[in-house]
PDB file of N, CA and C in Angstrom:
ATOM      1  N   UNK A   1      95.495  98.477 109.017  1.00  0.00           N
ATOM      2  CA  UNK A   1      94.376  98.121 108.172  1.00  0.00           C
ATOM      3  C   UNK A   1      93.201  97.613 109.009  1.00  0.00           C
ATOM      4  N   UNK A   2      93.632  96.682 109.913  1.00  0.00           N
ATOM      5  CA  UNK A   2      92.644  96.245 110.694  1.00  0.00           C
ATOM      6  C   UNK A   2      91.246  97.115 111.799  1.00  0.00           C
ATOM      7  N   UNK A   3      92.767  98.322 111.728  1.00  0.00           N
ATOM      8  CA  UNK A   3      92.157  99.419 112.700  1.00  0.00           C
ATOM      9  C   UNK A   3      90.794 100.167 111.792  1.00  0.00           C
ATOM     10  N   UNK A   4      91.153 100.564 110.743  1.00  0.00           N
ATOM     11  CA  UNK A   4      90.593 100.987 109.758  1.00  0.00           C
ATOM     12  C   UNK A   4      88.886 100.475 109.530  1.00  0.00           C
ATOM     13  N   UNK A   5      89.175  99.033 109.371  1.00  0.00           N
ATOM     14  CA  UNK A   5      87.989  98.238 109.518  1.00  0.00           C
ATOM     15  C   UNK A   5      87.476  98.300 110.354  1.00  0.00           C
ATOM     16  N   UNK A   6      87.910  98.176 111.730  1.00  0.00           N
ATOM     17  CA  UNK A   6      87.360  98.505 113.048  1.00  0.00           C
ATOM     18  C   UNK A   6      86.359  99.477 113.199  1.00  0.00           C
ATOM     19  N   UNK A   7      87.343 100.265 112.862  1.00  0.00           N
ATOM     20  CA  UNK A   7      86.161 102.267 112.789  1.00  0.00           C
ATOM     21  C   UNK A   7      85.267 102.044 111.528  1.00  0.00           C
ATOM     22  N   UNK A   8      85.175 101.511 110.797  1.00  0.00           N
ATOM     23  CA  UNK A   8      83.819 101.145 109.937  1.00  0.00           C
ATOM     24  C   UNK A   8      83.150 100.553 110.725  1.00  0.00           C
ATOM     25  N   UNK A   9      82.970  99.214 111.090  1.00  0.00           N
ATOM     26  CA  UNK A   9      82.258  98.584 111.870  1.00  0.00           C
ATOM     27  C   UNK A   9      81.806  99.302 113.366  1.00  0.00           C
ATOM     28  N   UNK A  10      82.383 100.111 113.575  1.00  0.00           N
ATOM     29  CA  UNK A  10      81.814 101.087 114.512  1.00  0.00           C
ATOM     30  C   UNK A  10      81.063 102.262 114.162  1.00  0.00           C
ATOM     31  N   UNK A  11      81.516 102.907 112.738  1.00  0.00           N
ATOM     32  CA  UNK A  11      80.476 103.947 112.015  1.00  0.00           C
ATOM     33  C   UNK A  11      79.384 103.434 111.804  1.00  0.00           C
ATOM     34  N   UNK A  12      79.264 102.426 111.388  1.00  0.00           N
ATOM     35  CA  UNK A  12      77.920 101.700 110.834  1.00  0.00           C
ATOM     36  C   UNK A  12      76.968 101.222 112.163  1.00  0.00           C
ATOM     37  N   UNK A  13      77.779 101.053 113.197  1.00  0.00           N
ATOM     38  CA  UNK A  13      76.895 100.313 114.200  1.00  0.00           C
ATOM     39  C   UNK A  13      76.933  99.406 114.514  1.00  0.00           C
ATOM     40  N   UNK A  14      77.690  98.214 113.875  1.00  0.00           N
ATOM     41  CA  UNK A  14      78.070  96.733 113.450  1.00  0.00           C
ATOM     42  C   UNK A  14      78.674  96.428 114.683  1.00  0.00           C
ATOM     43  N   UNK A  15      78.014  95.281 114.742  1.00  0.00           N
ATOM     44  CA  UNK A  15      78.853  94.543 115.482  1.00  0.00           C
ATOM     45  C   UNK A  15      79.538  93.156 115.128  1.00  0.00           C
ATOM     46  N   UNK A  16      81.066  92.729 115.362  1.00  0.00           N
ATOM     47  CA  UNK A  16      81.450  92.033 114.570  1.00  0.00           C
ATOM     48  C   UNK A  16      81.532  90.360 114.769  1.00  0.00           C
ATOM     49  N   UNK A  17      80.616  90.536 113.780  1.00  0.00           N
ATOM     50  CA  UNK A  17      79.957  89.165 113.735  1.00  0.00           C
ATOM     51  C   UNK A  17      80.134  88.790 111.878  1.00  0.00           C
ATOM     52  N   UNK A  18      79.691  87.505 111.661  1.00  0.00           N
ATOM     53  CA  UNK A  18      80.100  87.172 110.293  1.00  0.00           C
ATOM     54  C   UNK A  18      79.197  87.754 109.161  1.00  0.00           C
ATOM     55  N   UNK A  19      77.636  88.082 109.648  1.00  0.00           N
ATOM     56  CA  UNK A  19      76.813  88.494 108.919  1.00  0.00           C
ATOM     57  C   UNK A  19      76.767  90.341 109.140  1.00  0.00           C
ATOM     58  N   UNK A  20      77.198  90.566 109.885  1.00  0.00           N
ATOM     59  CA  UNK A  20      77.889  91.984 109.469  1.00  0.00           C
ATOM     60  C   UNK A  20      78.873  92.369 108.798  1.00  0.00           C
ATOM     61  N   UNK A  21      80.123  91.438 108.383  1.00  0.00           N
ATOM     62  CA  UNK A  21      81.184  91.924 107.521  1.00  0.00           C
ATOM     63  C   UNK A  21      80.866  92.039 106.975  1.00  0.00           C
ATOM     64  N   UNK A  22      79.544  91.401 105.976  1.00  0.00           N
ATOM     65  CA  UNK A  22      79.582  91.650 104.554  1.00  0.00           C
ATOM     66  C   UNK A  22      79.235  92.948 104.301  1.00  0.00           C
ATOM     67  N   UNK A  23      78.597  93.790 105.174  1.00  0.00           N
ATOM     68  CA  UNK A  23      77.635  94.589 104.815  1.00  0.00           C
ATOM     69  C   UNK A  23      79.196  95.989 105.443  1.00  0.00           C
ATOM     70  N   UNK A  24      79.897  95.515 106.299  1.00  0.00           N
ATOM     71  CA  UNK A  24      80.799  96.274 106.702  1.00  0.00           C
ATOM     72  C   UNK A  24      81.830  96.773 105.500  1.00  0.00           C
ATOM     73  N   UNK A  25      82.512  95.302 105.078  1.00  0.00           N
ATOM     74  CA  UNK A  25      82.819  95.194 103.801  1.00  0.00           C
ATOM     75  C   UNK A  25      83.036  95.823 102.719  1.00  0.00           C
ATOM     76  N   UNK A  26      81.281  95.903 102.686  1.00  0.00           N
ATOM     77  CA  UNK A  26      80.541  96.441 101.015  1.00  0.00           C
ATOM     78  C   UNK A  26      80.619  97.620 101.125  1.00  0.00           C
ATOM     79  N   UNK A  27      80.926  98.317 102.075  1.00  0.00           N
ATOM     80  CA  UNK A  27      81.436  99.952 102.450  1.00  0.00           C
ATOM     81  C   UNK A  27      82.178 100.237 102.362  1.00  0.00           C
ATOM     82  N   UNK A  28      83.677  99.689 103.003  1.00  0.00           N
ATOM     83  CA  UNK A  28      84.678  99.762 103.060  1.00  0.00           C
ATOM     84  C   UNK A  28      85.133 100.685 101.631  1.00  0.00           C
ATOM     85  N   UNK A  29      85.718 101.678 102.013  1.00  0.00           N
ATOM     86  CA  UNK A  29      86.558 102.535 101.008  1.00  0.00           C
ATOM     87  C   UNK A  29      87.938 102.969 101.580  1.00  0.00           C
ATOM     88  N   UNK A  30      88.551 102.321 101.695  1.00  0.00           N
ATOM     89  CA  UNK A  30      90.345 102.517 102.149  1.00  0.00           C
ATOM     90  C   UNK A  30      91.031 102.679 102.028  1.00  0.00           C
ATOM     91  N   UNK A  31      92.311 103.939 102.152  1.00  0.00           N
ATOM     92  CA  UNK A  31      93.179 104.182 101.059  1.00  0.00           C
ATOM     93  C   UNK A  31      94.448 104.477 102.354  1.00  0.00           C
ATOM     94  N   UNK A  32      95.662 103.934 102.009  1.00  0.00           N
ATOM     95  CA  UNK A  32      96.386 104.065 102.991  1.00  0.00           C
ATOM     96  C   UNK A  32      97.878 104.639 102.261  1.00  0.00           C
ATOM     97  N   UNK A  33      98.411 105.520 102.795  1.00  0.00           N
ATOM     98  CA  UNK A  33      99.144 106.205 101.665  1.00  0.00           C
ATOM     99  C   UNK A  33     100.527 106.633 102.321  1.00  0.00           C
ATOM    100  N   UNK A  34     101.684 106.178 102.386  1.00  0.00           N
ATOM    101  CA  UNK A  34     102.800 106.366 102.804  1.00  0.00           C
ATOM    102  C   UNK A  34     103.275 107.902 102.363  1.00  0.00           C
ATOM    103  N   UNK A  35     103.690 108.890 103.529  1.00  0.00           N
ATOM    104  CA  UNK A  35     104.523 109.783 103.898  1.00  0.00           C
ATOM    105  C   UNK A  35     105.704 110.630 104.466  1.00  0.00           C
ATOM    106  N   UNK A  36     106.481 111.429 104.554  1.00  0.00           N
ATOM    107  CA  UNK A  36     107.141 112.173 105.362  1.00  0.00           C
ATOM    108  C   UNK A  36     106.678 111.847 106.728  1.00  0.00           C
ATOM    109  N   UNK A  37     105.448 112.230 106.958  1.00  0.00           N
ATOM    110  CA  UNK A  37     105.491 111.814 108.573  1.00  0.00           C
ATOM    111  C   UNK A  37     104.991 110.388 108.931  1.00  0.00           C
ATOM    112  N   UNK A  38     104.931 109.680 108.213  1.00  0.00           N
ATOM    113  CA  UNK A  38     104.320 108.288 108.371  1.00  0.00           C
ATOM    114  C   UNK A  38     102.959 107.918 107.580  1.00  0.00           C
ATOM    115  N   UNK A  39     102.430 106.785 107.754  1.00  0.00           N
ATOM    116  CA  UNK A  39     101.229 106.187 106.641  1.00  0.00           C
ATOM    117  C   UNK A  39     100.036 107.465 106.854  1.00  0.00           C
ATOM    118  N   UNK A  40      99.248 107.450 106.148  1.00  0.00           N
ATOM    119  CA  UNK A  40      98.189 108.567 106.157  1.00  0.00           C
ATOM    120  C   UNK A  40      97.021 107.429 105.861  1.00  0.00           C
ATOM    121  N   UNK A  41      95.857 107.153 106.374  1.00  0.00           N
ATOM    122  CA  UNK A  41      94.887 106.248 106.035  1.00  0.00           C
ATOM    123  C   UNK A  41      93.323 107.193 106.249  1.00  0.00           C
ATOM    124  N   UNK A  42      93.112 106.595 105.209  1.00  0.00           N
ATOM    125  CA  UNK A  42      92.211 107.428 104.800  1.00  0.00           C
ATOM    126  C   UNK A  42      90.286 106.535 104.818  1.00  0.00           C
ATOM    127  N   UNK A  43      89.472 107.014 105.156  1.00  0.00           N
ATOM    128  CA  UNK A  43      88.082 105.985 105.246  1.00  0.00           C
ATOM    129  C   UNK A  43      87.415 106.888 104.267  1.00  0.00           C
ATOM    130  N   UNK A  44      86.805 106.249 102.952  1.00  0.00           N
ATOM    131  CA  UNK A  44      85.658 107.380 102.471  1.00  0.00           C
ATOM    132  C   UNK A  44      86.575 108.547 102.121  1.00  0.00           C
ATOM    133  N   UNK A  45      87.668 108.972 101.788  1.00  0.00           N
ATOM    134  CA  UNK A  45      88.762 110.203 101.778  1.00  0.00           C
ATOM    135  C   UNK A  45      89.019 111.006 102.928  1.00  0.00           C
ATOM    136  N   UNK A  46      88.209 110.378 104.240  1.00  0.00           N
ATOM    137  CA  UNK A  46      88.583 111.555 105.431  1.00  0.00           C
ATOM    138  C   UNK A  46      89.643 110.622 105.748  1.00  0.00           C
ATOM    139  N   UNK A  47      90.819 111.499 106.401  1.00  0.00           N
ATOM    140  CA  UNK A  47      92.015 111.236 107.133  1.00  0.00           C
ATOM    141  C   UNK A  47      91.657 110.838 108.531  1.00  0.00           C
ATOM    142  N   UNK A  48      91.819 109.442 108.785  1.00  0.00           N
ATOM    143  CA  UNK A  48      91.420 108.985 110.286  1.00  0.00           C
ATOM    144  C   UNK A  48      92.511 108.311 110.868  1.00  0.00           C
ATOM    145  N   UNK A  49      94.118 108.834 110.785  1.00  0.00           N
ATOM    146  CA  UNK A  49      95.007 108.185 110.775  1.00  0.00           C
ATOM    147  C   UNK A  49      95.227 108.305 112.239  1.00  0.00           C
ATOM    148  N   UNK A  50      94.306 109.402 113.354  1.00  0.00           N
ATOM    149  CA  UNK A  50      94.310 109.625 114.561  1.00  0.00           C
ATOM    150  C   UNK A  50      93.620 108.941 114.854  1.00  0.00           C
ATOM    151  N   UNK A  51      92.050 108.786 114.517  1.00  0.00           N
ATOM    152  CA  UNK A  51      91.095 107.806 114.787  1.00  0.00           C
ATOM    153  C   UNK A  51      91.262 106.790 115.254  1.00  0.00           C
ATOM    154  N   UNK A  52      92.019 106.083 114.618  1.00  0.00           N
ATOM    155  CA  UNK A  52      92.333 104.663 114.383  1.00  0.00           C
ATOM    156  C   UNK A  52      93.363 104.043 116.076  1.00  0.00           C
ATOM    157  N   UNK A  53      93.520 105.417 116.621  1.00  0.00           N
ATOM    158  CA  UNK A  53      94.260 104.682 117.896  1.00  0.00           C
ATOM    159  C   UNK A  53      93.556 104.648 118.818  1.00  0.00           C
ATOM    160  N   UNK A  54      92.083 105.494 118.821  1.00  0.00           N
ATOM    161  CA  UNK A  54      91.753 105.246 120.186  1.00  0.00           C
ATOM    162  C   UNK A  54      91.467 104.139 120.680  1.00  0.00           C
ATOM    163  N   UNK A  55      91.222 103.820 122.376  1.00  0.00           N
ATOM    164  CA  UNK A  55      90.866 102.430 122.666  1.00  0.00           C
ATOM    165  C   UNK A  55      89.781 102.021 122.369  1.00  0.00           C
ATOM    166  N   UNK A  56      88.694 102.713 121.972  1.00  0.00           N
ATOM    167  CA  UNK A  56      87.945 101.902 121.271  1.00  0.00           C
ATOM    168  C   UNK A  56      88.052 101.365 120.011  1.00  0.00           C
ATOM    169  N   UNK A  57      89.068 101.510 119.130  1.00  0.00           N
ATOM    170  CA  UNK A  57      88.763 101.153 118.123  1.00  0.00           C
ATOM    171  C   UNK A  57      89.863 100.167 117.767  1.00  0.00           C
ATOM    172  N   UNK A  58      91.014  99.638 119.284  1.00  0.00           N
ATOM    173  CA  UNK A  58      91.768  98.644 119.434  1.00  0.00           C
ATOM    174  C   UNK A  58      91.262  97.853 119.926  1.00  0.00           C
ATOM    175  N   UNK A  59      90.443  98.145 121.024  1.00  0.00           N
ATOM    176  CA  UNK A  59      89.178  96.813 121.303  1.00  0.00           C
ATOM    177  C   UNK A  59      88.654  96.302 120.417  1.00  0.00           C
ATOM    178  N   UNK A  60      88.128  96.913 119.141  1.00  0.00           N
ATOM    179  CA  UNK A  60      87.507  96.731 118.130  1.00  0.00           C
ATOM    180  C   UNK A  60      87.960  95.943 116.866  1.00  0.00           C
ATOM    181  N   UNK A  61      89.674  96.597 116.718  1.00  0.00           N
ATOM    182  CA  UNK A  61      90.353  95.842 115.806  1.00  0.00           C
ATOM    183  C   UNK A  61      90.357  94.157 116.194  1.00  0.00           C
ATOM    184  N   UNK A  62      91.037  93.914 117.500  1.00  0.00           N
ATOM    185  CA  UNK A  62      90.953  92.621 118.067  1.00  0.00           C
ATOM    186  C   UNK A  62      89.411  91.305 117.431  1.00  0.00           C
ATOM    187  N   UNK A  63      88.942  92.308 117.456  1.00  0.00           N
ATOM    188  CA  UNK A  63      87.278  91.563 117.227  1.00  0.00           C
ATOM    189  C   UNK A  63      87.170  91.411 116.348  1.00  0.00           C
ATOM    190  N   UNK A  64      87.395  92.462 115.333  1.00  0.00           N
ATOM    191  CA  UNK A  64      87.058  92.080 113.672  1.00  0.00           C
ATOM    192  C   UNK A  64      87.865  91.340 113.084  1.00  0.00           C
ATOM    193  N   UNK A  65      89.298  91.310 113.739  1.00  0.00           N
ATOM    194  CA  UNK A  65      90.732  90.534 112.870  1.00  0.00           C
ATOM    195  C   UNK A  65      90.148  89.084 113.276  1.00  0.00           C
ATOM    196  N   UNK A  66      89.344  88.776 114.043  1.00  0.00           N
ATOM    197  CA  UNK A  66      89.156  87.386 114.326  1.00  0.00           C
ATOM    198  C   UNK A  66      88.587  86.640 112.805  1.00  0.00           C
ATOM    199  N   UNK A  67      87.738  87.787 112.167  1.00  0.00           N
ATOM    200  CA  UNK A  67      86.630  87.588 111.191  1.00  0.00           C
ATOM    201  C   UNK A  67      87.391  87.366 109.731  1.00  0.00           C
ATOM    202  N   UNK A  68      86.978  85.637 109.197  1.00  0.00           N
ATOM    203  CA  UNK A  68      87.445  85.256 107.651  1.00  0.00           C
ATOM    204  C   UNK A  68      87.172  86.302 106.671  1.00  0.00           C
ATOM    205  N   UNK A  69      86.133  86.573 106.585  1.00  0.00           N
ATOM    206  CA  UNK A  69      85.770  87.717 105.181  1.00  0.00           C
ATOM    207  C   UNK A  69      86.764  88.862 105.589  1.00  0.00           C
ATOM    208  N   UNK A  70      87.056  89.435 106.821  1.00  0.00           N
ATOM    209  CA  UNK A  70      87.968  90.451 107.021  1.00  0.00           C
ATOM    210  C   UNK A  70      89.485  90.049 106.762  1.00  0.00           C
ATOM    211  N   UNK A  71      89.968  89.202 107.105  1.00  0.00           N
ATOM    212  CA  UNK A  71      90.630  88.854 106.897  1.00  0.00           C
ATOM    213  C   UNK A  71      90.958  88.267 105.513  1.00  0.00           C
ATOM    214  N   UNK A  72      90.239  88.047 104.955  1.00  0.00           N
ATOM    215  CA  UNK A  72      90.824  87.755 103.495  1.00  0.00           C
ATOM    216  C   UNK A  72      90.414  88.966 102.765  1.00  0.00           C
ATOM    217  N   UNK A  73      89.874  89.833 102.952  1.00  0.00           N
ATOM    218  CA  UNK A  73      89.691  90.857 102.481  1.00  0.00           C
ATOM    219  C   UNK A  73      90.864  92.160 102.554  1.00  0.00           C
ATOM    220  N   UNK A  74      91.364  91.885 103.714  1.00  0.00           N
ATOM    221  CA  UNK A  74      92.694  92.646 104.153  1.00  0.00           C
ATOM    222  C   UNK A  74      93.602  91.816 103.422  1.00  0.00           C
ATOM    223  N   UNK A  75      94.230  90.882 103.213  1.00  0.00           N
ATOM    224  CA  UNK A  75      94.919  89.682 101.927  1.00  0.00           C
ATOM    225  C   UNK A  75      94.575  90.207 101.000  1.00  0.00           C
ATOM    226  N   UNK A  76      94.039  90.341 100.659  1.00  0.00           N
ATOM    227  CA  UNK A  76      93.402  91.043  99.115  1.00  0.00           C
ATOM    228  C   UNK A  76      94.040  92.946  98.980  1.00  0.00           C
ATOM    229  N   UNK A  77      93.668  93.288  99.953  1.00  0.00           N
ATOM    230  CA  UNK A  77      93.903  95.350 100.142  1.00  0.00           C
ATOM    231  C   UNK A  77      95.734  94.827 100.136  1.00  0.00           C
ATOM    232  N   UNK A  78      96.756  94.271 100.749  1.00  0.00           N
ATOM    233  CA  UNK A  78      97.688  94.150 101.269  1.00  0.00           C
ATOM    234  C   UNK A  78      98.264  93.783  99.863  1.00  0.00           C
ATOM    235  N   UNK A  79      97.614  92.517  99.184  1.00  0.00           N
ATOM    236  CA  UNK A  79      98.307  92.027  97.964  1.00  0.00           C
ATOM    237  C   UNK A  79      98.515  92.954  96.614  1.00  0.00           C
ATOM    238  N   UNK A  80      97.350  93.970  96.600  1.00  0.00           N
ATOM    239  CA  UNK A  80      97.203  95.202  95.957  1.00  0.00           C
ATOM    240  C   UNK A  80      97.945  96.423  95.636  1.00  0.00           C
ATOM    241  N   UNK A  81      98.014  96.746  97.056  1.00  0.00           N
ATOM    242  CA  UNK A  81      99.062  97.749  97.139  1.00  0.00           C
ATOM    243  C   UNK A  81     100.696  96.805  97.619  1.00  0.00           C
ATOM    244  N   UNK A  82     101.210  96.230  97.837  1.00  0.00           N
ATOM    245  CA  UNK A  82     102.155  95.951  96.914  1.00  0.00           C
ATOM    246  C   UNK A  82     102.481  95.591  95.844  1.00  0.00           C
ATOM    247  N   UNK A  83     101.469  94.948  95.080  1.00  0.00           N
ATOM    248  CA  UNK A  83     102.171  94.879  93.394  1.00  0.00           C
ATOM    249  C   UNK A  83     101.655  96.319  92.636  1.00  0.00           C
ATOM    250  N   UNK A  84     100.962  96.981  93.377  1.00  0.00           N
ATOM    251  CA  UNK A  84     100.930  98.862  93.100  1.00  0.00           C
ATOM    252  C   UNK A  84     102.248  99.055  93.156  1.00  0.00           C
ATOM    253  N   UNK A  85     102.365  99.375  94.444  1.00  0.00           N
ATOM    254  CA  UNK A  85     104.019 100.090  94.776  1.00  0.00           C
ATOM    255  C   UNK A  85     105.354  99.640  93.838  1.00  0.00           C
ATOM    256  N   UNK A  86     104.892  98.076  93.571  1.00  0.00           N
ATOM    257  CA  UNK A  86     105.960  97.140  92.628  1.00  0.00           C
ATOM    258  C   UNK A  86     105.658  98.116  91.398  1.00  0.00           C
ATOM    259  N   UNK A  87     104.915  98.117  91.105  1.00  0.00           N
ATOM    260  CA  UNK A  87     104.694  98.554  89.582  1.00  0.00           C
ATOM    261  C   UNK A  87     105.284 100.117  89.476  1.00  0.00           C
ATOM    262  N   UNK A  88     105.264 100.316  90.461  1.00  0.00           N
ATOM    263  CA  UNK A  88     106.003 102.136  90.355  1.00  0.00           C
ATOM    264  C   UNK A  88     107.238 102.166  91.043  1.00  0.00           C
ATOM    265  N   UNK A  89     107.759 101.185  90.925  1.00  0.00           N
ATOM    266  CA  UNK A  89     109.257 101.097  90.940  1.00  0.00           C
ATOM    267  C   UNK A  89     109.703 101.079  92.723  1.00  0.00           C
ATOM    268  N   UNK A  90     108.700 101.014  93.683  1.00  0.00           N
ATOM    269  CA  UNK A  90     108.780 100.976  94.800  1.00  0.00           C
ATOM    270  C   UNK A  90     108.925  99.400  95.917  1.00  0.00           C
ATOM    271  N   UNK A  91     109.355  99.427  96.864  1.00  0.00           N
ATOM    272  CA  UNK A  91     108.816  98.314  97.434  1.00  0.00           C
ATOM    273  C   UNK A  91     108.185  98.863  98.620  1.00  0.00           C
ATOM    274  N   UNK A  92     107.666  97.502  98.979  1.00  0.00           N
ATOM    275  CA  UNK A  92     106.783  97.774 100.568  1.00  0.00           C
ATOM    276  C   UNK A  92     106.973  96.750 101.316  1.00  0.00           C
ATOM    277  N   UNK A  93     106.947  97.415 102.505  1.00  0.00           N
ATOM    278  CA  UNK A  93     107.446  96.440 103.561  1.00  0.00           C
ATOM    279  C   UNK A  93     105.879  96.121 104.313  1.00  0.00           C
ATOM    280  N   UNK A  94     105.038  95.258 104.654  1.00  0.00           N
ATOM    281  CA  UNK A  94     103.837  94.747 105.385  1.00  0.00           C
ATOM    282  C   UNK A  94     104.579  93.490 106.493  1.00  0.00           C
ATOM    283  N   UNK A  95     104.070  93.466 107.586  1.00  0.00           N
ATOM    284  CA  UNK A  95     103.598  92.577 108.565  1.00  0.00           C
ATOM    285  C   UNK A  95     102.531  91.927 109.050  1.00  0.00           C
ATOM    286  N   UNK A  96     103.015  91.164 109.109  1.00  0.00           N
ATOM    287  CA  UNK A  96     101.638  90.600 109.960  1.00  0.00           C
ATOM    288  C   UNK A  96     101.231  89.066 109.905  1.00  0.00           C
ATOM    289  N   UNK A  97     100.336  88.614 110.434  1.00  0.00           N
ATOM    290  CA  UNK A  97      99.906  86.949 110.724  1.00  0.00           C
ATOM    291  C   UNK A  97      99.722  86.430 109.491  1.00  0.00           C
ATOM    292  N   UNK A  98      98.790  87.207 108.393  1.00  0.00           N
ATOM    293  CA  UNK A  98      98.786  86.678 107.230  1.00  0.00           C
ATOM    294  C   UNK A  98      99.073  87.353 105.965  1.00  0.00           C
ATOM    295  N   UNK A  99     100.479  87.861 106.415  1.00  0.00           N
ATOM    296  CA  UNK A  99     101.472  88.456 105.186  1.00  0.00           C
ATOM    297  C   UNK A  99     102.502  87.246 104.735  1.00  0.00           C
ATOM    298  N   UNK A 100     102.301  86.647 104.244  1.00  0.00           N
ATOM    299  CA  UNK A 100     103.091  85.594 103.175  1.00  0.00           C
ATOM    300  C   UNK A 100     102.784  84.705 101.999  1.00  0.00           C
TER     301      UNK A 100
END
């Protein structure tokens, strides 16, 4: 997810700072979708599930995960799609620093 955000804040130009999330944010269209071959994540509906590894955009994740609005904003995408998945009879497994 974080990665995801990352490559926004890099489409846009942003650099991640607190008065850019919002505007990073307010873009954000994210859809992350479990498969046969693994998660499929999606920006805007393009598939950037390759995207999302290059080193720039792990340099990038690092930077933005620092950021409150991102971070509670990812709390929010995370809390979503599991009581989604709950509701269709599924569970989901998430990690992370502020998964609890």
């Amino acid at each position: 997810m974080y990665r995801a955000v990352a490559l926004q804040f890099i489409r846009q130009g942003l650099e991640p700072t607190l008065e850019s999330a919002a505007d990073a944010l307010a873009h954000l269209n994210m859809e992350m979708t479990p498969g046969a071959d693994g998660l499929t994540v999606r920006l805007s509906g393009e598939d950037v599930s390759d995207l999302i590894r290059t080193p720039e955009v792990t340099a990038m994740s690092s930077r933005v995960s620092q950021l409150e609005p991102v971070r509670a904003r990812m709390v929010e995408e995370q809390r979503r799609m599991a009581e989604s998945e709950s509701a269709q009879g599924r569970g989901v497994v998430l990690e992370g620093r502020d998964i609890g």
